[in-house]
PDB file of N, CA and C in Angstrom:
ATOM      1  N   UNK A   1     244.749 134.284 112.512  1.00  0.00           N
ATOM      2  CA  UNK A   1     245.966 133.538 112.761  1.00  0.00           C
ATOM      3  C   UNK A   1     246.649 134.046 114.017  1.00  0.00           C
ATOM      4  N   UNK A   2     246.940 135.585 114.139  1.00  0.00           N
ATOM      5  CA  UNK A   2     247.331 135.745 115.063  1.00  0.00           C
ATOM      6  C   UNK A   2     246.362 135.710 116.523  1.00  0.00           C
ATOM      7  N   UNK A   3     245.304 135.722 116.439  1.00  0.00           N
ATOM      8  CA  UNK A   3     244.181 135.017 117.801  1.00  0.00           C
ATOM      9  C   UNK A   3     244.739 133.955 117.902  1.00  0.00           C
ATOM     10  N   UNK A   4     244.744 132.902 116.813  1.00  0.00           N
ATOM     11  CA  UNK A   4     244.769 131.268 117.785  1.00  0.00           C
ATOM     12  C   UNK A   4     246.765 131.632 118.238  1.00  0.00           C
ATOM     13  N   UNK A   5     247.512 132.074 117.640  1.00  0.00           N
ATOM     14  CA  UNK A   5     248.695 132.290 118.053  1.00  0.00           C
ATOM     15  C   UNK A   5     249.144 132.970 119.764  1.00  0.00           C
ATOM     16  N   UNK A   6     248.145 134.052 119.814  1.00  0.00           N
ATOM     17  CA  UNK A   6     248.368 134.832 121.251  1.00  0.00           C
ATOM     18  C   UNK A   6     247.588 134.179 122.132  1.00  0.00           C
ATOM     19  N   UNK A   7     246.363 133.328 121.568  1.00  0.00           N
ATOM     20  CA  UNK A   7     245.683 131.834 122.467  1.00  0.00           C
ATOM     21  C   UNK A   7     246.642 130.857 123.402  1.00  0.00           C
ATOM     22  N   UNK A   8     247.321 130.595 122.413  1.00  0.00           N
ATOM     23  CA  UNK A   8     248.737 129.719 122.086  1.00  0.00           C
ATOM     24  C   UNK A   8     249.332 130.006 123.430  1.00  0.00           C
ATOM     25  N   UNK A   9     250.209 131.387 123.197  1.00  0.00           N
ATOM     26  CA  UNK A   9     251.067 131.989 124.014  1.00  0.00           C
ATOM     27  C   UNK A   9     250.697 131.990 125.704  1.00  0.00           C
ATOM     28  N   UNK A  10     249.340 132.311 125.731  1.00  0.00           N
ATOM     29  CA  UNK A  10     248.830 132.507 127.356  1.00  0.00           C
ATOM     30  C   UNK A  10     249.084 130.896 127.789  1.00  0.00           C
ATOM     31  N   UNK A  11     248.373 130.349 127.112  1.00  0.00           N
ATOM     32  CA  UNK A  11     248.275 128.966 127.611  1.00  0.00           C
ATOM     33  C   UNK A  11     249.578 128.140 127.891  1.00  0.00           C
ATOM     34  N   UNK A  12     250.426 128.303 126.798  1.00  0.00           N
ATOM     35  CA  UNK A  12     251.934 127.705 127.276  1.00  0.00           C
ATOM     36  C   UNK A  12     252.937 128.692 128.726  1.00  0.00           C
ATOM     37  N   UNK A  13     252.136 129.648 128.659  1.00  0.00           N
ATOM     38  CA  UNK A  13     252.802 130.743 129.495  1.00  0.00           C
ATOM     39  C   UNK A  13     252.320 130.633 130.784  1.00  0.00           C
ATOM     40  N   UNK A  14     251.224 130.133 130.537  1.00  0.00           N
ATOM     41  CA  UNK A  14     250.140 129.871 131.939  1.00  0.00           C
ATOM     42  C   UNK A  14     250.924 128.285 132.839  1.00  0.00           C
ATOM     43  N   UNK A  15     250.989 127.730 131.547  1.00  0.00           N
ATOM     44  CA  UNK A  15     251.710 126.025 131.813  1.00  0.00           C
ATOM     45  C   UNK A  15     253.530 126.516 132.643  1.00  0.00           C
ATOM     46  N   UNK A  16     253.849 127.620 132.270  1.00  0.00           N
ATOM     47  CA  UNK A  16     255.051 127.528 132.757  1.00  0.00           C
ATOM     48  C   UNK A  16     255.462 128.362 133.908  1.00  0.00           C
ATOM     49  N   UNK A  17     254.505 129.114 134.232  1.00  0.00           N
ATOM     50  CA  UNK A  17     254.632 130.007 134.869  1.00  0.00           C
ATOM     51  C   UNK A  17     254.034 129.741 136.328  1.00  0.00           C
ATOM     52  N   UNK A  18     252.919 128.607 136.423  1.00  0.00           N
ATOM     53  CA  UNK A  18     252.075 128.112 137.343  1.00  0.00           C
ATOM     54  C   UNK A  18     252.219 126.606 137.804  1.00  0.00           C
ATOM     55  N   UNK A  19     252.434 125.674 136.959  1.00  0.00           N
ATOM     56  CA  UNK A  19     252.031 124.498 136.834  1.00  0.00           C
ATOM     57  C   UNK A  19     253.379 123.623 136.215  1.00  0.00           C
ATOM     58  N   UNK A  20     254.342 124.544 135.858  1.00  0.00           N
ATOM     59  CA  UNK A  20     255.961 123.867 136.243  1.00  0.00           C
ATOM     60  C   UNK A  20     256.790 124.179 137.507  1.00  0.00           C
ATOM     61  N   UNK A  21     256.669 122.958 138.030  1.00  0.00           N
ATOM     62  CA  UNK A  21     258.356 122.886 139.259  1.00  0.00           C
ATOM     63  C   UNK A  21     259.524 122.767 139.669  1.00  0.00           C
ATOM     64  N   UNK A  22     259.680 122.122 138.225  1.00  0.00           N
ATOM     65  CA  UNK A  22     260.800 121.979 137.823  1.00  0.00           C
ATOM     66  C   UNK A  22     261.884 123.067 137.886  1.00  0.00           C
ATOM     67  N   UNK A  23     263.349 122.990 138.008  1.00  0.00           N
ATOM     68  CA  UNK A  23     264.340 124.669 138.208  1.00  0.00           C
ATOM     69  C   UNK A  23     265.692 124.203 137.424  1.00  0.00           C
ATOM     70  N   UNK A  24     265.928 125.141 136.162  1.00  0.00           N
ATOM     71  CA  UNK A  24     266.585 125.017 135.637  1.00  0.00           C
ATOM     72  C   UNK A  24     267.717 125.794 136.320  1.00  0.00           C
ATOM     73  N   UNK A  25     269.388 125.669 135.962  1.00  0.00           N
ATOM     74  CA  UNK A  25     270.058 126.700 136.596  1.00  0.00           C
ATOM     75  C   UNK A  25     269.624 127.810 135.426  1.00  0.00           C
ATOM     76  N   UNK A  26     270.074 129.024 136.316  1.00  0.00           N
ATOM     77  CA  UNK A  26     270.229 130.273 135.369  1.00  0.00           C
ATOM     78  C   UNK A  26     268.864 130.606 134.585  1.00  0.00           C
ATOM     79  N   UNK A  27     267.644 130.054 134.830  1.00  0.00           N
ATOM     80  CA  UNK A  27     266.433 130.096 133.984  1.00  0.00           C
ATOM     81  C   UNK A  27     265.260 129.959 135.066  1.00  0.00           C
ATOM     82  N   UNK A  28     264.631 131.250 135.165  1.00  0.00           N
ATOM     83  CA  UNK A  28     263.708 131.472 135.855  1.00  0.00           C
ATOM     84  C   UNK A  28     261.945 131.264 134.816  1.00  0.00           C
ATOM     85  N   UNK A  29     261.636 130.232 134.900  1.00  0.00           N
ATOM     86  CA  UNK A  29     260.283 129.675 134.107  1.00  0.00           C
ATOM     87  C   UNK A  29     258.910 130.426 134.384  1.00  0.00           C
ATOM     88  N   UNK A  30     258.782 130.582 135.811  1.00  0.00           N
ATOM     89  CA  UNK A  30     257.869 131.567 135.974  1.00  0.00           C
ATOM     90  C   UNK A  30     258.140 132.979 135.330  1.00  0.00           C
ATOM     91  N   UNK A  31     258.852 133.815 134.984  1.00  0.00           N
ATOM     92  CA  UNK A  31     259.072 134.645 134.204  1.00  0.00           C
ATOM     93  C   UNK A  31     259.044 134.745 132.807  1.00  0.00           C
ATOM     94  N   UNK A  32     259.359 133.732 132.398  1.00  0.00           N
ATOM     95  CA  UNK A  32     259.052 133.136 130.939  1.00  0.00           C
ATOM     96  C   UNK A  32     257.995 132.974 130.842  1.00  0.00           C
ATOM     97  N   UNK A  33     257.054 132.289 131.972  1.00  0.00           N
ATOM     98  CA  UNK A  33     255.781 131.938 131.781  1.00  0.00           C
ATOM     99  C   UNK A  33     254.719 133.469 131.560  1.00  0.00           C
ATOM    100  N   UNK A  34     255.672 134.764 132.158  1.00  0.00           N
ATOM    101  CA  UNK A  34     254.875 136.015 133.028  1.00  0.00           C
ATOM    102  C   UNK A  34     255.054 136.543 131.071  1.00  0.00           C
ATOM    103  N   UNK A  35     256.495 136.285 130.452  1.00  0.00           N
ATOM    104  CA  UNK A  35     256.817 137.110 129.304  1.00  0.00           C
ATOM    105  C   UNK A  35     255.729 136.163 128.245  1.00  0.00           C
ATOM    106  N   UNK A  36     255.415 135.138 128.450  1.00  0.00           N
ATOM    107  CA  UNK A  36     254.715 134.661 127.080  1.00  0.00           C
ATOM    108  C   UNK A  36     253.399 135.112 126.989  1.00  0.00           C
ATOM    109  N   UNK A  37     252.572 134.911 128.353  1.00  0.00           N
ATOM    110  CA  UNK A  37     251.472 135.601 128.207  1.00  0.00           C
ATOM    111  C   UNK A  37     251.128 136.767 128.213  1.00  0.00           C
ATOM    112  N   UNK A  38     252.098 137.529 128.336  1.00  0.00           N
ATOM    113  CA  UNK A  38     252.405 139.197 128.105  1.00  0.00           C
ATOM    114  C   UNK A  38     251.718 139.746 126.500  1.00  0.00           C
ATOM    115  N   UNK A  39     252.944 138.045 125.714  1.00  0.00           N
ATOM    116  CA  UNK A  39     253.470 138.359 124.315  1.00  0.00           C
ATOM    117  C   UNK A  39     251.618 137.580 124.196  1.00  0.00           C
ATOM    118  N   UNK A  40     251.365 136.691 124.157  1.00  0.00           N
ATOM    119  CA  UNK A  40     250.433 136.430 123.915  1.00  0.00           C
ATOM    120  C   UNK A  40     249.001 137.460 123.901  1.00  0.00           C
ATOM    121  N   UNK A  41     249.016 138.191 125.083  1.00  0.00           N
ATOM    122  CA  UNK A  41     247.586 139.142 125.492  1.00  0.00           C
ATOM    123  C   UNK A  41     248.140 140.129 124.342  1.00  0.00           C
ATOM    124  N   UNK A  42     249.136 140.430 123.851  1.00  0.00           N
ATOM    125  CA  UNK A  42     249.831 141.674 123.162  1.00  0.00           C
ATOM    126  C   UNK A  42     249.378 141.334 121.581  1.00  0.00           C
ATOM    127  N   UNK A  43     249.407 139.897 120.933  1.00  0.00           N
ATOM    128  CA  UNK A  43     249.028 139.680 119.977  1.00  0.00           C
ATOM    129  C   UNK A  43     247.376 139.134 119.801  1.00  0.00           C
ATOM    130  N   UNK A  44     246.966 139.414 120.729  1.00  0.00           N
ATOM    131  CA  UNK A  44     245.298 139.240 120.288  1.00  0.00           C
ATOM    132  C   UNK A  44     245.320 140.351 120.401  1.00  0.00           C
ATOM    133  N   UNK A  45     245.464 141.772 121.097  1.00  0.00           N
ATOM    134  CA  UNK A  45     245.433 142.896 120.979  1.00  0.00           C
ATOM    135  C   UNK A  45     245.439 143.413 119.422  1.00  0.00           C
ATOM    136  N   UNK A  46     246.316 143.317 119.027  1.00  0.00           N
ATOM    137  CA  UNK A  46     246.859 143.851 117.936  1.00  0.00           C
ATOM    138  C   UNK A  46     245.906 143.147 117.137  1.00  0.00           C
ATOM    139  N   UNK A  47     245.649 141.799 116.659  1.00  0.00           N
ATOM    140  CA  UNK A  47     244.448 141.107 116.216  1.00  0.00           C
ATOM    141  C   UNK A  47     243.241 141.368 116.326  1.00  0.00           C
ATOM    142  N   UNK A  48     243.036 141.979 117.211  1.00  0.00           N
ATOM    143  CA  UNK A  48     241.613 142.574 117.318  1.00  0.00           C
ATOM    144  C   UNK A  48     241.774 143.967 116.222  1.00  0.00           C
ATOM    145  N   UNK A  49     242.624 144.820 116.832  1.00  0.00           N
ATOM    146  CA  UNK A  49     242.706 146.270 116.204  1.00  0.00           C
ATOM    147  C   UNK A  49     242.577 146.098 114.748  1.00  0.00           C
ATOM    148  N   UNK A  50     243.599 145.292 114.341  1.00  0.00           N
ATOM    149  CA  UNK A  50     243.949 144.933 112.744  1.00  0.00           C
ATOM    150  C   UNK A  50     242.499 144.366 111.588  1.00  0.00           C
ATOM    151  N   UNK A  51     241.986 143.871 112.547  1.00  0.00           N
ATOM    152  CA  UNK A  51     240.566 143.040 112.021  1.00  0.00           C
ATOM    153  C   UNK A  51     239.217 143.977 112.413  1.00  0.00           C
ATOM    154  N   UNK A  52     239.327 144.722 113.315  1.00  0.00           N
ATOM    155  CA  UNK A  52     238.467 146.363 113.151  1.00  0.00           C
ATOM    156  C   UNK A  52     238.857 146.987 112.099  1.00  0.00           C
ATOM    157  N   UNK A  53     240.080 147.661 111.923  1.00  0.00           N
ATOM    158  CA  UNK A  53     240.465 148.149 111.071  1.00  0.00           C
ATOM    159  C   UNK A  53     240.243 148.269 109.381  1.00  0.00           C
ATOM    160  N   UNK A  54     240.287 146.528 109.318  1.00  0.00           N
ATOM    161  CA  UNK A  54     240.069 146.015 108.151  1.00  0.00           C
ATOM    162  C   UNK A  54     238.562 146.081 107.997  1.00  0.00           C
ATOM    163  N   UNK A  55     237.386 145.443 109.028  1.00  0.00           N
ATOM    164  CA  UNK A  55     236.071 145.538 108.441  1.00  0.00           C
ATOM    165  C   UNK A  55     235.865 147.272 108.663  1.00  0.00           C
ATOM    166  N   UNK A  56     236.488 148.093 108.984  1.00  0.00           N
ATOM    167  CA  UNK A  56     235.911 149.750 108.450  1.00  0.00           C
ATOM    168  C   UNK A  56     235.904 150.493 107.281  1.00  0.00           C
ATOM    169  N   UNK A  57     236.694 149.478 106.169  1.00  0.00           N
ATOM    170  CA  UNK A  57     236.856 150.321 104.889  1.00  0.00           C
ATOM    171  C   UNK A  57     235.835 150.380 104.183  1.00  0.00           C
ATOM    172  N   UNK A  58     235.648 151.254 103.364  1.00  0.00           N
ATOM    173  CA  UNK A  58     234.748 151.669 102.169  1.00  0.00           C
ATOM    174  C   UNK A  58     235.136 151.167 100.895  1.00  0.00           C
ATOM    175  N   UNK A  59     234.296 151.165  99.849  1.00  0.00           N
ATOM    176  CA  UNK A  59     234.317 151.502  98.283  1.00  0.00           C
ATOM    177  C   UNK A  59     233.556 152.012  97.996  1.00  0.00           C
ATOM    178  N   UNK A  60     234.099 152.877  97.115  1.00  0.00           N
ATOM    179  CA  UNK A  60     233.873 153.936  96.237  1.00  0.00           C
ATOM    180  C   UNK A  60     233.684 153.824  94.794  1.00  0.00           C
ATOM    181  N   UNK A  61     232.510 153.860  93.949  1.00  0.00           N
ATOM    182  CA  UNK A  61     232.571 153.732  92.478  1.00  0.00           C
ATOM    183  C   UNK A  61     232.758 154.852  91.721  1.00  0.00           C
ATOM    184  N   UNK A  62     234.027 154.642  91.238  1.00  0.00           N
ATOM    185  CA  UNK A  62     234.157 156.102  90.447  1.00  0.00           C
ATOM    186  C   UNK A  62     234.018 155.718  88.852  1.00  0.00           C
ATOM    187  N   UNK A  63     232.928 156.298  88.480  1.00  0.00           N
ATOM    188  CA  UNK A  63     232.680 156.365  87.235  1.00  0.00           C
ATOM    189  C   UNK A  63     232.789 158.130  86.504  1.00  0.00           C
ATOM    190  N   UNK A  64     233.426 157.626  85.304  1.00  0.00           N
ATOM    191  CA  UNK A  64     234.325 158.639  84.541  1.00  0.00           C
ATOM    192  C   UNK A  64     234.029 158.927  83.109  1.00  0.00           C
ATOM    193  N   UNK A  65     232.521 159.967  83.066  1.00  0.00           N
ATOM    194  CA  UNK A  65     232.057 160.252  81.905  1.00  0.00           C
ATOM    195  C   UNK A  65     232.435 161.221  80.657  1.00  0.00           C
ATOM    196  N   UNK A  66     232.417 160.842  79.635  1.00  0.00           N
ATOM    197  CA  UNK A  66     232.727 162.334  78.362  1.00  0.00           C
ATOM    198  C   UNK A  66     231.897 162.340  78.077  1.00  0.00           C
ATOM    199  N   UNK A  67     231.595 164.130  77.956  1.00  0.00           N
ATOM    200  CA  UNK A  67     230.951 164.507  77.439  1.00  0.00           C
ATOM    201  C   UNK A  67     231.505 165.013  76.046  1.00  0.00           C
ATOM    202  N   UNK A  68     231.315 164.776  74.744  1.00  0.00           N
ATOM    203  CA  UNK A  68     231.885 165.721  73.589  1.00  0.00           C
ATOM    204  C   UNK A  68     230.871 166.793  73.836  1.00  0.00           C
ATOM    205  N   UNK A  69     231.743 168.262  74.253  1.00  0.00           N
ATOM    206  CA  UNK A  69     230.567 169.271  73.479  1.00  0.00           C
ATOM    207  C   UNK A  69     231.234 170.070  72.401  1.00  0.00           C
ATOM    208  N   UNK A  70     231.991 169.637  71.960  1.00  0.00           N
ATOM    209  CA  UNK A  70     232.855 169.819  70.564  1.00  0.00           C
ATOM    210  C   UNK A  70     232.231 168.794  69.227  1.00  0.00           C
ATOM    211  N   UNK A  71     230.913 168.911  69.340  1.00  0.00           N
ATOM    212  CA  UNK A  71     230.539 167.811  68.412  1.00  0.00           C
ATOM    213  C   UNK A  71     230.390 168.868  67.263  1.00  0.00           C
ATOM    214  N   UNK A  72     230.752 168.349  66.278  1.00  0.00           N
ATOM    215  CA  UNK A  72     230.150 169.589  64.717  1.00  0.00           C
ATOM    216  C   UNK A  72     229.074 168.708  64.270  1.00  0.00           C
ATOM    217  N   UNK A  73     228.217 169.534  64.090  1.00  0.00           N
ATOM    218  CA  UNK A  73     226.763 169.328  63.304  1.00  0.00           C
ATOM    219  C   UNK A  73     226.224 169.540  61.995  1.00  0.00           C
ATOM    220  N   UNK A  74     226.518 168.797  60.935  1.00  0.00           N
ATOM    221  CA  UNK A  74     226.797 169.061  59.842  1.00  0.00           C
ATOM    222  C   UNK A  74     225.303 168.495  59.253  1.00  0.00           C
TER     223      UNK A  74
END
C-alpha cells in the first residue's frame, strides 16, 4: 500500500514541480512538487525496509513434554 502511495507522490510531485506554469500568489509549486517527491521516495523507502523486515522472521515449534518420574509401581 504504501509503494503504490510513494508511486503516487513522485508522480503528482513530478506533475507539479515540472510540467505546471501556472503561479499562485504566496505558493511556490515547484517546491511542493520538490516536497512530494521527497515524501514519496521516503515512503517506498520505508516500504521496502518494512516488507524485508517482515519476510526475515522465523518460527519456532516449541513443544512441551512430561515426563512423570514420580510414577509408583505397584
Amino acid at each position: 500500500m504504501a509503494l503504490g502511495s510513494g508511486i503516487f507522490l513522485i508522480v503528482v510531485g513530478a506533475i507539479a514541480a515540472f510540467a505546471v506554469d501556472d503561479a499562485i500568489d504566496g505558493v511556490d509549486l515547484a517546491m511542493i512538487g520538490y516536497i512530494c517527491m521527497a515524501a514519496g521516495v521516503i515512503a517506498i523507502v520505508v516500504s521496502l525496509v518494512a516488507n524485508a523486515q517482515r519476510s526475515k522472521t522465523t518460527h519456532t515449534e516449541v513443544r512441551d513434554e512430561h515426563v512423570d518420574h514420580h510414577r509408583v509401581e505397584g
